[in-house]
Protein backbone atom coordinates (compact mmCIF):
# COMPACT_ATOMS: atom_id res chain seq x y z
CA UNK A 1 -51.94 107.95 53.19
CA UNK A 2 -52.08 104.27 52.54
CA UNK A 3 -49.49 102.81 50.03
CA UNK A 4 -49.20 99.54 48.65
CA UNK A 5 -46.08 97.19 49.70
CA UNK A 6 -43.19 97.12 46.55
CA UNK A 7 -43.43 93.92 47.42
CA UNK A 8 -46.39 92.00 47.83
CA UNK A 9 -48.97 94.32 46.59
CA UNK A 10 -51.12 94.76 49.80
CA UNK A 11 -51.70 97.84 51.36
CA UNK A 12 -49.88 99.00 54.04
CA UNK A 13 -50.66 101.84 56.67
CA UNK A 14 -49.11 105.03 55.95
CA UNK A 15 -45.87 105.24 59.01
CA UNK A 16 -45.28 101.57 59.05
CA UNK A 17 -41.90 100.44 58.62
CA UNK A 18 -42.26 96.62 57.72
CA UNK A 19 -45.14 95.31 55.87
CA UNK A 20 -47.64 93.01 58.26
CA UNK A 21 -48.34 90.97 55.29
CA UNK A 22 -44.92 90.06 54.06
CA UNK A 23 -42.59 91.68 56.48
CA UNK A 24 -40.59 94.00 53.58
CA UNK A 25 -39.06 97.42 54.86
CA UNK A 26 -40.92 99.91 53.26
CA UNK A 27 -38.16 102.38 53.67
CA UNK A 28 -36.52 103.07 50.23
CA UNK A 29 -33.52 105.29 49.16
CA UNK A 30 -33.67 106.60 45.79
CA UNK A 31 -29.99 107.35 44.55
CA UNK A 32 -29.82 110.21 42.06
CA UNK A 33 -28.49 109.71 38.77
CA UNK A 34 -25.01 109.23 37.81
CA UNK A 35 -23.98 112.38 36.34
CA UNK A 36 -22.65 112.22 33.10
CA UNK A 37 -19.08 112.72 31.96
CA UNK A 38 -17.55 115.46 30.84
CA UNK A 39 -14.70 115.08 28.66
CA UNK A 40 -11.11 116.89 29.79
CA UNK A 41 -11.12 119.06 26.97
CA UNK A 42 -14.97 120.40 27.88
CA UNK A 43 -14.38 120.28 30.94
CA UNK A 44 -11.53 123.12 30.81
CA UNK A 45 -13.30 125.06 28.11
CA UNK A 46 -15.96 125.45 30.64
CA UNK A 47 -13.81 126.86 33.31
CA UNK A 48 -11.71 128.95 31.21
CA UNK A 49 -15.10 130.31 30.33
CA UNK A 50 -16.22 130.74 33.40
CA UNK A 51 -13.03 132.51 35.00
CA UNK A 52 -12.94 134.26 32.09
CA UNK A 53 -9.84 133.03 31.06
CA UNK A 54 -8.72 133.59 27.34
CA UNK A 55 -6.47 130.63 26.21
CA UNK A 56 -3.73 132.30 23.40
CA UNK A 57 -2.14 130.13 21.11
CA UNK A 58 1.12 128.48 21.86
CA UNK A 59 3.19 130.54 18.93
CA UNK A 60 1.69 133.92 20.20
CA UNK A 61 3.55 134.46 23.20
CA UNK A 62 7.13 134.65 21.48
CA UNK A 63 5.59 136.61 18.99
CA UNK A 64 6.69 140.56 18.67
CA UNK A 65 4.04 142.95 18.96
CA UNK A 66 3.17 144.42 15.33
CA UNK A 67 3.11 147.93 16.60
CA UNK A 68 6.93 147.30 17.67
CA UNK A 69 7.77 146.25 14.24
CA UNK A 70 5.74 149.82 12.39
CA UNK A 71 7.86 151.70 15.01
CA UNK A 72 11.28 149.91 14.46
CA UNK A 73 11.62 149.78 10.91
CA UNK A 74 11.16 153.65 9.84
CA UNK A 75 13.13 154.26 13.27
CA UNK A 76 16.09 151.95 12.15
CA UNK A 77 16.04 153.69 8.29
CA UNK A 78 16.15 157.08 9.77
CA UNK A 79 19.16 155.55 12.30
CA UNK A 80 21.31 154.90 8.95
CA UNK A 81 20.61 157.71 7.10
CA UNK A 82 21.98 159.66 10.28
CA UNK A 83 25.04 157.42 10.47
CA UNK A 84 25.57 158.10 6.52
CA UNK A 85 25.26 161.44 7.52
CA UNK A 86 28.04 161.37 10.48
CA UNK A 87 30.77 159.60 7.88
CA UNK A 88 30.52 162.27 5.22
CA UNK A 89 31.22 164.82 8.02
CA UNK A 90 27.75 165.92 9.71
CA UNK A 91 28.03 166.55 13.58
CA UNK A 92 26.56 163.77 15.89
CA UNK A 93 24.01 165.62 17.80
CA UNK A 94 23.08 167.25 14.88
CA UNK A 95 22.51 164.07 12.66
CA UNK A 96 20.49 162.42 15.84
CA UNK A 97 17.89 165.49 15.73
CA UNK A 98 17.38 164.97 11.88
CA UNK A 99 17.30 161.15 12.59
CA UNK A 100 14.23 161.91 14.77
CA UNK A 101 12.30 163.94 12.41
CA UNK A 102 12.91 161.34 9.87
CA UNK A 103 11.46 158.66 12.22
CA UNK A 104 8.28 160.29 12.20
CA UNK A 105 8.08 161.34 8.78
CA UNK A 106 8.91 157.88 7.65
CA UNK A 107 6.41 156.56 10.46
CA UNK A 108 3.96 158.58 8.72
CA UNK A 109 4.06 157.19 5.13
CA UNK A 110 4.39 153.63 6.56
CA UNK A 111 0.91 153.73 8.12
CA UNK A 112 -0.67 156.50 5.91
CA UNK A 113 -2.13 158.67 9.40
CA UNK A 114 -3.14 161.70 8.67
CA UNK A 115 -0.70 162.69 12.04
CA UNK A 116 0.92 161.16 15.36
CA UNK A 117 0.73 162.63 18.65
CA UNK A 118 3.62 164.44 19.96
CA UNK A 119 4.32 161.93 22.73
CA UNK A 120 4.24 159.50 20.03
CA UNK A 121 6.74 161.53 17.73
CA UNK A 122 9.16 161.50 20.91
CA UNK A 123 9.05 158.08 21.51
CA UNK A 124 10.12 157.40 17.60
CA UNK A 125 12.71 159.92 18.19
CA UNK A 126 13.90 158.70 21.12
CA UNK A 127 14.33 155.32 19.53
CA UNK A 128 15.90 156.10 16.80
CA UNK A 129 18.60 158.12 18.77
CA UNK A 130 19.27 154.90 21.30
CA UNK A 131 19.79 152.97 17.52
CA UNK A 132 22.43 155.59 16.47
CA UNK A 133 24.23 155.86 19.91
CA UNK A 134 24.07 151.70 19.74
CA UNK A 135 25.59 151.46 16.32
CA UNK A 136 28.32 154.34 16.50
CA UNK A 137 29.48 152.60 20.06
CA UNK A 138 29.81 149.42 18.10
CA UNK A 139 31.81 150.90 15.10
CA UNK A 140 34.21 152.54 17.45
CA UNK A 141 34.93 149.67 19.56
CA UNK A 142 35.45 147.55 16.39
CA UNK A 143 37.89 149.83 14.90
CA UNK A 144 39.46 150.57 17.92
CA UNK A 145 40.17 146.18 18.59
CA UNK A 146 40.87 145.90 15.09
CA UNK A 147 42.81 148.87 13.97
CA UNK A 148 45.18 149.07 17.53
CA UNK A 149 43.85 152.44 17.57
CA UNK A 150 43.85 152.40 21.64
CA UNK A 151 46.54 154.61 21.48
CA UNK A 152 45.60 157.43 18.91
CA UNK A 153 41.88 157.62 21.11
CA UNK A 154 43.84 157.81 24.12
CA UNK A 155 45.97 160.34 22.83
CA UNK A 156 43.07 162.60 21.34
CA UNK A 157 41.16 162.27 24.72
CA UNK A 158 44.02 163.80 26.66
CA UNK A 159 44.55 167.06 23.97
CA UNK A 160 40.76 167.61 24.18
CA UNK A 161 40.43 167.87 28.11
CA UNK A 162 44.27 170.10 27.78
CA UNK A 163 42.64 172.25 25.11
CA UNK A 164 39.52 172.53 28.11
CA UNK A 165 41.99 173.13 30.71
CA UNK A 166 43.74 175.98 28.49
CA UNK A 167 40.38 178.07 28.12
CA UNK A 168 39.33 177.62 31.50
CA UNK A 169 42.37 178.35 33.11
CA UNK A 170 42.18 177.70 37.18
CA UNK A 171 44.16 176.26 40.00
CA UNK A 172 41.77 173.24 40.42
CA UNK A 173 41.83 172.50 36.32
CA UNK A 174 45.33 171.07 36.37
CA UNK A 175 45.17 168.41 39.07
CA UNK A 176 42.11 166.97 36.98
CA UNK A 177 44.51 166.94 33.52
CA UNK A 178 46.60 165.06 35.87
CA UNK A 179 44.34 162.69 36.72
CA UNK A 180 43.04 162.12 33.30
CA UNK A 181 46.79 161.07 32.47
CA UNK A 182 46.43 158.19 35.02
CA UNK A 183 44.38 154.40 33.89
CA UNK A 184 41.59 154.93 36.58
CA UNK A 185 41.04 158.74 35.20
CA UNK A 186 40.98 157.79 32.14
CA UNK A 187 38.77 155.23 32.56
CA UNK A 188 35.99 157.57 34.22
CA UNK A 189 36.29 160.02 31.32
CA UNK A 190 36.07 157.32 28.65
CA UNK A 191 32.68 156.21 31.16
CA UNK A 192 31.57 159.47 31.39
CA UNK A 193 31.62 160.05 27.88
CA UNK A 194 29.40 157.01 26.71
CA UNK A 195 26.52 158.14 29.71
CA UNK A 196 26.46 161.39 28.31
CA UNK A 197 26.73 160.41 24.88
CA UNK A 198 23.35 157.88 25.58
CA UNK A 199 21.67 160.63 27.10
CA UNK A 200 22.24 163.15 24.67
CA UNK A 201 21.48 160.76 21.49
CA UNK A 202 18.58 159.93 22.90
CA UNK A 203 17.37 163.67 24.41
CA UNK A 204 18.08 165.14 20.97
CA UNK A 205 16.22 162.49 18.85
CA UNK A 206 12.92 162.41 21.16
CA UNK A 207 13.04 166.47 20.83
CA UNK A 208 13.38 166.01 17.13
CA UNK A 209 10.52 163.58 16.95
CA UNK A 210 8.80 165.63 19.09
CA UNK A 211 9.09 168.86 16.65
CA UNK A 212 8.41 167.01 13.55
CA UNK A 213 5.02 165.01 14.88
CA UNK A 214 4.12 168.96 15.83
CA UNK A 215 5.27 170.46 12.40
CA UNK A 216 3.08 168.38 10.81
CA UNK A 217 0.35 167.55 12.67
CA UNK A 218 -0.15 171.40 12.54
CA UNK A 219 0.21 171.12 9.01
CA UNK A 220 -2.95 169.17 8.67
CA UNK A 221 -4.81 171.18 10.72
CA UNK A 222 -7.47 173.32 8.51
């Protein structure tokens, strides 16, 4: 197909390179259009879109979880009513499986559910008994610093493990008494006694959040 030369006008033969007439190529590139900007901002809105990526706000990643906060606060209540408890003369263990019902009955009213889930109820329980065991280790090292009451603890240590060794009477009791009397013994009792303490606290307050998310989500049952 004939086409006429950009240049002069006259026709030229379609497969010529130069025009006869005026001698112009007739071999044009056509650039394609600049593409437009796009502006920083767009331009990573578009990829976060397309990755998928959802951008948080700066103050959200410091920011405690709300369902933390529901399960701390009735978990740190029931923790001081327990500890009231334990100062007017209640036993320990026995105050950390009340604490744990009290978690989840106080769990309950905060958020108005009809019931929690037993895993749930031992999770509150089990909280609440790490919160006791945290703030009866604190009291006791306090007063023992302040008071000078090293001493008197050491002291009532050693009569509890003789008062062991008295019931359970044996040839291999007495050369454990006799290491309690030493620093490194006891040491490993005093150790000893804060694992199991831990453990228990937090055993016995799970199994009483356990029992009272089952009491009463039984309860509501028709």
């Amino acid at each position: 197909m004939d086409n006429p030369c950009y240049k002069c006008g006259n026709v030229v033969e379609e497969g010529k390179v130069f025009c006869p007439h005026c001698g112009a190529p007739q071999i044009r590139v056509i650039l394609p259009e600049a593409a437009q900007p796009v502006l920083a901002g767009e331009g990573a809105a578009l990829q976060d879109h397309a990755e998928g990526v959802h951008v948080l706000p700066s103050d959200s990643a410091g920011a405690l979880p709300g369902e933390m906060v529901h399960d701390l606060k009735p978990c740190i209540l029931a923790a001081a009513i327990a500890i009231g408890l334990t100062l007017v003369g209640l036993n320990p263990f026995a105050a950390a499986l009340a604490a744990g019902w009290l978690a989840v009955t106080f769990s309950r009213r905060r958020t108005l559910a009809p019931a929690l889930k037993r895993g749930t109820g031992a999770r509150l329980g089990a909280i609440t008994g790490l919160l006791i065991f945290g703030a009866s280790t604190v009291f006791e090292t306090v007063a023992v610093a302040l008071l000078h009451k090293g001493a008197e603890l050491r002291s009532q240590v050693l009569d509890r493990v003789q008062q062991v060794a008295q019931r359970y009477p044996g040839p291999e009791v007495q050369p454990f008494v006799d290491f309690v009397k030493t620093p490194e013994g006891f040491a490993f009792v005093m150790a000893g006694s804060v694992v199991f303490g831990l453990v228990a606290f937090i055993a016995l307050g799970a199994v009483g959040g356990w029992m009272s998310a089952w009491f009463l989500g039984r309860n509501q049952r028709p």
